[in-house]
C-alpha atoms as a PDB file:
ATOM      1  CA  UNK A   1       0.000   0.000   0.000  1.00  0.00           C
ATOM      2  CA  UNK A   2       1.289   3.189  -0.709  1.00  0.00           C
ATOM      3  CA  UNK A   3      -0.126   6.676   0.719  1.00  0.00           C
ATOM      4  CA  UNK A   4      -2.590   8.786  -1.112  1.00  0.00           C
ATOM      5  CA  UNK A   5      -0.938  10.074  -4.562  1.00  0.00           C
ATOM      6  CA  UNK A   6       3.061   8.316  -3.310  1.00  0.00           C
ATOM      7  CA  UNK A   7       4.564  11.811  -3.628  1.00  0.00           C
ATOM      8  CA  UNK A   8       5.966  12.336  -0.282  1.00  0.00           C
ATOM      9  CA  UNK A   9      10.108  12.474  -0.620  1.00  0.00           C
ATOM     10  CA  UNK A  10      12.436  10.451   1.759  1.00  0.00           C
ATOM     11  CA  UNK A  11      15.749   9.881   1.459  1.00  0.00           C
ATOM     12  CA  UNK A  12      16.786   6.580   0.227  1.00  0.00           C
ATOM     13  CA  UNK A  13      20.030   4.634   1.586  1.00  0.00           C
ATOM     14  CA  UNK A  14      21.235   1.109   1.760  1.00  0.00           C
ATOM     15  CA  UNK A  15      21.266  -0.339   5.522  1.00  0.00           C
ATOM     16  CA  UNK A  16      24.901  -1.906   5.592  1.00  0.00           C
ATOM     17  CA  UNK A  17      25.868   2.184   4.637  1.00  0.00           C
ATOM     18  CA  UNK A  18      24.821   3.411   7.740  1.00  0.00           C
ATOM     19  CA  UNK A  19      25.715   0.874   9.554  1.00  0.00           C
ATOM     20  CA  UNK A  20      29.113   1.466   8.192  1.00  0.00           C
ATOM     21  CA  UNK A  21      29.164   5.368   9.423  1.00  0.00           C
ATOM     22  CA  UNK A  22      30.163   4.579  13.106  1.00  0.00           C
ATOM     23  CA  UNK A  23      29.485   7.602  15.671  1.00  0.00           C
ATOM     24  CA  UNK A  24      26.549   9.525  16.161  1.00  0.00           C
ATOM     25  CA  UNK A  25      25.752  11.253  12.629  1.00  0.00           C
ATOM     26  CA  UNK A  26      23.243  12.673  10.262  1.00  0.00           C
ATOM     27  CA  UNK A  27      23.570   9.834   7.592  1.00  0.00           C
ATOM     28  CA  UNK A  28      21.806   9.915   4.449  1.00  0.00           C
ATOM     29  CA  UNK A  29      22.296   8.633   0.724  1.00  0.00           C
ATOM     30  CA  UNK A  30      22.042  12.096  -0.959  1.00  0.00           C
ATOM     31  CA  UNK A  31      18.673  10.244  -3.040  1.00  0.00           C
ATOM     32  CA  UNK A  32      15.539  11.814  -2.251  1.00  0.00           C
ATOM     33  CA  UNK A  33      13.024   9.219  -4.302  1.00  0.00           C
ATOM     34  CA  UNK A  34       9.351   9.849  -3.517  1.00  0.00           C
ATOM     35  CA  UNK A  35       7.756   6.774  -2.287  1.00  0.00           C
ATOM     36  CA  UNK A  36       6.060   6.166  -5.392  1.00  0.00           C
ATOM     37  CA  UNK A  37       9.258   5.951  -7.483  1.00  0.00           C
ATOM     38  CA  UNK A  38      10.921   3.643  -4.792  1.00  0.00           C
ATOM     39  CA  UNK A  39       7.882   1.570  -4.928  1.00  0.00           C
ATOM     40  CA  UNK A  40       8.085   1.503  -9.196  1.00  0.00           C
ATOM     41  CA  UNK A  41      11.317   0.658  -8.527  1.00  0.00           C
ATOM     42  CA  UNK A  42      10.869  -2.340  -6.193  1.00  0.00           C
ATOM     43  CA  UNK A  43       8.310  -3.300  -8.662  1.00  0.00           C
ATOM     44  CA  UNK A  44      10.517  -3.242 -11.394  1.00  0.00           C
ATOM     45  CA  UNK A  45      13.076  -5.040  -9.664  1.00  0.00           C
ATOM     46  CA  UNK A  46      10.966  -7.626  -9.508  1.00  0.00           C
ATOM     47  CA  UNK A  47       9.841  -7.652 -13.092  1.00  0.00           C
ATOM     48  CA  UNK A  48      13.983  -8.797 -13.424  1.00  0.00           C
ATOM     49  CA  UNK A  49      13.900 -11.377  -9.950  1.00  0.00           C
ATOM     50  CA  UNK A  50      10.898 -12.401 -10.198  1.00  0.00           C
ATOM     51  CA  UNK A  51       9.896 -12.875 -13.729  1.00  0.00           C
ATOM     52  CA  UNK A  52       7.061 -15.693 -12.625  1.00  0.00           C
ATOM     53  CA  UNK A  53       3.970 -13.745 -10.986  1.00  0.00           C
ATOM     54  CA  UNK A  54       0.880 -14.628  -9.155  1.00  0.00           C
ATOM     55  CA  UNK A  55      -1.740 -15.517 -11.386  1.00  0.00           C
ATOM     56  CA  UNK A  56      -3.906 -13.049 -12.863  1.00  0.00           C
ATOM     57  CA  UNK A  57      -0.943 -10.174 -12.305  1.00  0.00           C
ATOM     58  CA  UNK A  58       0.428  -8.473 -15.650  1.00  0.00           C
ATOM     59  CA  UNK A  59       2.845  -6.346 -13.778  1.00  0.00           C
ATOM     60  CA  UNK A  60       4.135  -6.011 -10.750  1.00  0.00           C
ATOM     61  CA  UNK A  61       2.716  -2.367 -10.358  1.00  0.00           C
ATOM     62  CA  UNK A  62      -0.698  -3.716 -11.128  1.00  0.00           C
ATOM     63  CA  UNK A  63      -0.079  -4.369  -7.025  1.00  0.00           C
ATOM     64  CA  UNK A  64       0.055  -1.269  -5.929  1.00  0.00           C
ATOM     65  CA  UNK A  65      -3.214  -0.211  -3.415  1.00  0.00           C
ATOM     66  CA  UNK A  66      -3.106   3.375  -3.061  1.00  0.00           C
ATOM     67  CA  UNK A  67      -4.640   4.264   1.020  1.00  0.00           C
ATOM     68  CA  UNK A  68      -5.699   8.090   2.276  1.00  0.00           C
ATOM     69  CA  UNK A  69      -2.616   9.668   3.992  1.00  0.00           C
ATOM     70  CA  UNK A  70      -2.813   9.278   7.650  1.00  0.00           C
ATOM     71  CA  UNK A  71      -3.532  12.822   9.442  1.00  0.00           C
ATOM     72  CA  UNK A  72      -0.663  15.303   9.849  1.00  0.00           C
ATOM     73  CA  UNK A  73       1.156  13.190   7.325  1.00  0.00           C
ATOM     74  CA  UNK A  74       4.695  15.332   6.445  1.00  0.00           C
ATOM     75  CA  UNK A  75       5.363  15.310   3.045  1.00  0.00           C
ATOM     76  CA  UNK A  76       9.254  15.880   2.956  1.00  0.00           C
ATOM     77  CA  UNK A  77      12.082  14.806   5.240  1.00  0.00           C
ATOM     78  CA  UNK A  78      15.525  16.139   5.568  1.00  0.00           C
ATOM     79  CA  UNK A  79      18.976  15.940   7.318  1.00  0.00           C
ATOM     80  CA  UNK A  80      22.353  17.737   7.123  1.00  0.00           C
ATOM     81  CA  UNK A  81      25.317  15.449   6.733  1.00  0.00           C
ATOM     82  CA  UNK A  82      27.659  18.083   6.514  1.00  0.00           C
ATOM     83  CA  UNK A  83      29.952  16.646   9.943  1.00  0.00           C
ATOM     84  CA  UNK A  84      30.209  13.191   8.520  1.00  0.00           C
ATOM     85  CA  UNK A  85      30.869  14.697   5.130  1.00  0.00           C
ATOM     86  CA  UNK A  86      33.186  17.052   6.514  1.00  0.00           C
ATOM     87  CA  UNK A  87      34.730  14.844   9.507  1.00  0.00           C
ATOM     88  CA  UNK A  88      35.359  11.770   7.871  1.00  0.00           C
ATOM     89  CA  UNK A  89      34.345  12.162   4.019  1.00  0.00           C
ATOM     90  CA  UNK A  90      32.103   9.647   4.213  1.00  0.00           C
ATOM     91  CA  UNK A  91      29.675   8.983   1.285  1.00  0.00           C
ATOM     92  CA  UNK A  92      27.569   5.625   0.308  1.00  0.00           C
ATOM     93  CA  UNK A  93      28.665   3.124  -1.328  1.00  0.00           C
ATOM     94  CA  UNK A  94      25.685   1.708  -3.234  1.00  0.00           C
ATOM     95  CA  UNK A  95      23.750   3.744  -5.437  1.00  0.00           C
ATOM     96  CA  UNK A  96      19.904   3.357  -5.103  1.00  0.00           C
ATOM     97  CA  UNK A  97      19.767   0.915  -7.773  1.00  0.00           C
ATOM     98  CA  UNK A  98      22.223  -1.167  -6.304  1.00  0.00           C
ATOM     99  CA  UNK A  99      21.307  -1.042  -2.674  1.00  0.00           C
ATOM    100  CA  UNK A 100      17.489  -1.764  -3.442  1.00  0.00           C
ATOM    101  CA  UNK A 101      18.355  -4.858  -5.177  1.00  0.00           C
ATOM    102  CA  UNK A 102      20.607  -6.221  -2.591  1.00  0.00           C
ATOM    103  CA  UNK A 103      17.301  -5.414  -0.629  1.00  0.00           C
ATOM    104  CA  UNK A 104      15.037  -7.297  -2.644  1.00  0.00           C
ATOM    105  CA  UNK A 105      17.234 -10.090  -2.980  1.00  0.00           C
ATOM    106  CA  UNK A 106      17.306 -10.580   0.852  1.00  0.00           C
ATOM    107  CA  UNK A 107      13.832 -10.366   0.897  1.00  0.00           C
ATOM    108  CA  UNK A 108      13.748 -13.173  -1.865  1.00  0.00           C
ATOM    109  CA  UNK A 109      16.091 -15.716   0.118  1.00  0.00           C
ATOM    110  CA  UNK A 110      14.209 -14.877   3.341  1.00  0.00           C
ATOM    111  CA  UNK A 111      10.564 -15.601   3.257  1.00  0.00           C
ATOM    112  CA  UNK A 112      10.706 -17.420   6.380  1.00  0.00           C
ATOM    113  CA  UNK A 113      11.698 -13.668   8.187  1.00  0.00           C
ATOM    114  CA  UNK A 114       9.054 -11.693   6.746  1.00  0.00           C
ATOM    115  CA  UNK A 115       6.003 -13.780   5.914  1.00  0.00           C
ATOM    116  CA  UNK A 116       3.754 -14.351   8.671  1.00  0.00           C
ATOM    117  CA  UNK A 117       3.536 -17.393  10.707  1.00  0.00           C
ATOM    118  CA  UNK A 118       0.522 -19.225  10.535  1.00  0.00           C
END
């Protein structure tokens, strides 16, 4: 599901990245997506991974259930990284691309984590 219209921006970055920036900093991947496009991209993704789909589904964005926005909703969020730029020239090392796949692919190999238990 994806909130009202999916045009809310948030900045995108690969989880072993910030676990990689040690102390206490502002981390982000410099890749505002709006949740739309980062949900087109999962779905295309999967179009690649995932070539078989459920029955009856075209495309993967067929999937996509649009819900109202929940009350007070913000529609950007942003950070200076400036001191872990500046301190320590740290920057990401997976692009968007990259890091959502590895994502997805984890996803893939790890139903078990995910899927609930019935």
């Amino acid at each position: 599901m994806i909130d009202s219209n999916g045009q809310q921006v948030r900045d995108q970055l690969y989880l072993d990245d910030h676990a990689k920036a040690g102390e206490t900093y502002n981390i982000d991947g410099n890749n505002e997506q709006t949740n739309m496009a980062v949900v087109h991209a999962i779905c295309d993704v999967l179009e690649i991974l995932v070539p078989n789909k459920p029955q009856g589904v075209k495309a993967y964005r067929d999937l996509i259930v649009h819900v109202d926005d929940r009350p007070g909703h913000d529609k950007r969020y942003a950070i200076d990284t400036t001191k872990i730029e500046q301190e320590l020239g740290w920057t990401p090392q997976e692009s968007f691309e990259s890091g959502l796949r590895k994502t997805v692919e984890w996803y893939l190999v790890n139903p078990l984590w995910w899927q609930k238990q019935v």
